[in-house]
Protein backbone atom coordinates (compact mmCIF):
# COMPACT_ATOMS: atom_id res chain seq x y z
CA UNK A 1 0.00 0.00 0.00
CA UNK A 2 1.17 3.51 -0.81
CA UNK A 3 0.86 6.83 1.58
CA UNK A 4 1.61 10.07 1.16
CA UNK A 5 0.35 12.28 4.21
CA UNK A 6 0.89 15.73 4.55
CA UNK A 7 0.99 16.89 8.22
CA UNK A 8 1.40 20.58 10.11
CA UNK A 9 4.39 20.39 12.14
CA UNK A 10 6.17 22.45 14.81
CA UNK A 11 9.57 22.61 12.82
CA UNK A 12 12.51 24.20 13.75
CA UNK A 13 12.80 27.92 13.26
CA UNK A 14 12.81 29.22 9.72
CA UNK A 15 12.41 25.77 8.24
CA UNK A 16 9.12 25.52 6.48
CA UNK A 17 8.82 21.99 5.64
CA UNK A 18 10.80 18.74 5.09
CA UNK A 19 9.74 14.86 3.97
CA UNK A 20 10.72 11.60 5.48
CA UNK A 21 10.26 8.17 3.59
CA UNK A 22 9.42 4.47 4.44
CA UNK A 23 8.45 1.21 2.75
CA UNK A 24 5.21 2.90 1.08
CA UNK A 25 5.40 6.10 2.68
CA UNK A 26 6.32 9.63 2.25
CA UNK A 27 5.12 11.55 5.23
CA UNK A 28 5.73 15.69 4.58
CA UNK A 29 5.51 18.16 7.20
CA UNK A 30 5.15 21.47 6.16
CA UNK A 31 4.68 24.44 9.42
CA UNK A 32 2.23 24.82 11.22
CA UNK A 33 -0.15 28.10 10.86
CA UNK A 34 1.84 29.31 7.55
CA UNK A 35 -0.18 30.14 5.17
CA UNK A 36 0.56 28.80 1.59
CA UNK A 37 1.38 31.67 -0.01
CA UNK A 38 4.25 31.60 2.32
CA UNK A 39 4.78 27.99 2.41
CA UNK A 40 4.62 27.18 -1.13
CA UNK A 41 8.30 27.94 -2.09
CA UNK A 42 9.88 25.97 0.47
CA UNK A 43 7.27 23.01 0.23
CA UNK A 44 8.02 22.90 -3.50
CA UNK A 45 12.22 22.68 -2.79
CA UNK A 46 11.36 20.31 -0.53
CA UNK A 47 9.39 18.07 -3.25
CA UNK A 48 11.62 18.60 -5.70
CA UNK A 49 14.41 17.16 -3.40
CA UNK A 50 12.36 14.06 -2.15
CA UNK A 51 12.05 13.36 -6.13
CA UNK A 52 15.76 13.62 -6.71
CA UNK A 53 16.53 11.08 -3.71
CA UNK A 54 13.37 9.06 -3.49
CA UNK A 55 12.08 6.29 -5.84
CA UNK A 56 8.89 7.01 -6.94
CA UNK A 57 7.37 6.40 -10.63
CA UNK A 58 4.64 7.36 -12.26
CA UNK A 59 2.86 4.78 -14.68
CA UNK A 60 1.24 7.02 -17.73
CA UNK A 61 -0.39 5.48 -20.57
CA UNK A 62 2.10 2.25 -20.04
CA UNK A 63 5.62 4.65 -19.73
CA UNK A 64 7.25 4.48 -17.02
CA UNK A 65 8.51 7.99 -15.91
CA UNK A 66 10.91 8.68 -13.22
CA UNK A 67 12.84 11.84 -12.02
CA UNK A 68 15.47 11.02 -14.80
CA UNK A 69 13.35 10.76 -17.46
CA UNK A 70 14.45 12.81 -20.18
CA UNK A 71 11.52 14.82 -21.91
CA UNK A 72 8.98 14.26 -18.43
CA UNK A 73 11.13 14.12 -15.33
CA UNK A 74 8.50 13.45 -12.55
CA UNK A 75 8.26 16.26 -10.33
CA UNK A 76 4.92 17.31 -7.96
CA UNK A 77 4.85 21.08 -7.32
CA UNK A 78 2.31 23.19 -5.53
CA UNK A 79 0.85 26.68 -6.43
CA UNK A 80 -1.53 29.13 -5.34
CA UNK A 81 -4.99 28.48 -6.76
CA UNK A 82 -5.66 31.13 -9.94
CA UNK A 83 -9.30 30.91 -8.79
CA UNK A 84 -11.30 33.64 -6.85
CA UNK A 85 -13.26 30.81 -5.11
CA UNK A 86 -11.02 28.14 -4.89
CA UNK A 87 -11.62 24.49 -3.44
CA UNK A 88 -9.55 23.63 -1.05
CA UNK A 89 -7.41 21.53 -2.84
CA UNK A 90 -6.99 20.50 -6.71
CA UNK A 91 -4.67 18.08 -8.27
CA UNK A 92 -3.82 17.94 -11.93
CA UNK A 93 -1.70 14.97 -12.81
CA UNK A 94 -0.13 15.22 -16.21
CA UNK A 95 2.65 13.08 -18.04
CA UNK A 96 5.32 13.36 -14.97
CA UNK A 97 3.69 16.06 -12.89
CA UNK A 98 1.48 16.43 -10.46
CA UNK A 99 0.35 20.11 -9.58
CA UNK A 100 -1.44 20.61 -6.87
CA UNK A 101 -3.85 24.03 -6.16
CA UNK A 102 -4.34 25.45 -3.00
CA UNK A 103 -5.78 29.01 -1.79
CA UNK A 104 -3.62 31.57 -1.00
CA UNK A 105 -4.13 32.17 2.63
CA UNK A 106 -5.03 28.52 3.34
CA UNK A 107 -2.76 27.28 5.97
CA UNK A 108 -1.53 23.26 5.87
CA UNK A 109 -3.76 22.70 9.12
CA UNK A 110 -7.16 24.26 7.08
CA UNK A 111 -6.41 22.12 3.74
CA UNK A 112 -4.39 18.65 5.95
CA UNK A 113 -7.62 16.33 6.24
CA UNK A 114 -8.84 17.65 2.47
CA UNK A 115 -5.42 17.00 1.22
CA UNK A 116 -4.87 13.84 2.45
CA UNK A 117 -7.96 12.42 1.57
CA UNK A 118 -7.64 13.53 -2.12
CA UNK A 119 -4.01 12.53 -2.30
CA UNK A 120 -5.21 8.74 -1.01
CA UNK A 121 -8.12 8.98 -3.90
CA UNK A 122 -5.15 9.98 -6.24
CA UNK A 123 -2.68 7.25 -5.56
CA UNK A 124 -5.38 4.50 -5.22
CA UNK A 125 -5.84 5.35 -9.15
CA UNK A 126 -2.62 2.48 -8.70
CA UNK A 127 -0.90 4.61 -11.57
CA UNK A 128 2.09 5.43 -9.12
CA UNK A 129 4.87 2.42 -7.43
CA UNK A 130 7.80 2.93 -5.32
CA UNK A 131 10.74 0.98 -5.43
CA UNK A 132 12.49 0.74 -1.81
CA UNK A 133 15.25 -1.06 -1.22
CA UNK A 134 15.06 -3.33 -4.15
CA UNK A 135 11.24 -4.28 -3.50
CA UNK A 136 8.23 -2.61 -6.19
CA UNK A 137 5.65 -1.14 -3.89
CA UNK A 138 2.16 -0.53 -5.03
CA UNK A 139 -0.81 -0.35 -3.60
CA UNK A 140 -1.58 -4.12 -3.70
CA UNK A 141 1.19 -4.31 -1.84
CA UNK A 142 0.28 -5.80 2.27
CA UNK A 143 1.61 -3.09 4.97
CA UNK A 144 4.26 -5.00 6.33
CA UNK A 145 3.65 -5.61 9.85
CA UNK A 146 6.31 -4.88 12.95
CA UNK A 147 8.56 -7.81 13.54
């Protein structure tokens, strides 16, 4: 099974967000009470360096992209909605990106639960695999259990 879970975080002064991975999991914190328009620039260096040292492919239309590929390097970035009313989250996936929409003054702990639970919906479209440490990890793939 694959997760990715955003979650507001008390991080250390000045730093705005950060990523951690595990056998199907990329957990992101990103600080909590910033609003995006703040956040967004830092959450998106952050992303782009979990793509450069993580193993994560996209599947599109039988191609398999990853962060190397040459003409659609996968890469997930986040942007203030363009929208005057805007929901509280959008994802557009295209051939190696995601995009992801959020309002301007919508903090991580307003959009978190939203997020989430669209991001789940998104991966469970089983177009997406990890590879960690030598094992494929989908999301057929049994949570392993503690030994």
């Amino acid at each position: 099974m694959l997760r990715v879970v955003y979650q507001a975080a008390d991080l250390t002064p000045g730093k705005l967000s950060g990523w951690r991975e595990d056998r199907g999991l990329l957990e992101i914190s990103v600080a909590r009470g910033v609003q995006a328009q703040v956040f967004i620039p830092s959450l998106n260096a952050t992303l782009l360096d979990l793509v450069s040292k993580a193993q994560w492919y996209q599947l599109w239309e039988g191609e398999i992209i990853s962060a190397d590929h040459p003409q659609s390097p996968v890469r997930c970035t986040f942007a203030v909605s363009p929208f005057r009313s805007a929901l509280p989250v959008e994802i557009r996936e295209h051939k190696g990106h995601v995009a992801l929409y959020v309002p301007p003054t919508a903090t991580i702990d307003d959009i978190e639960p939203v997020l989430n639970r669209s991001i789940a919906e998104f991966l469970d479209g089983r177009q997406w695999f990890q590879v960690w440490r030598g094992e494929i990890v989908t999301m057929d793939s049994p949570e392993m259990l503690p030994v």
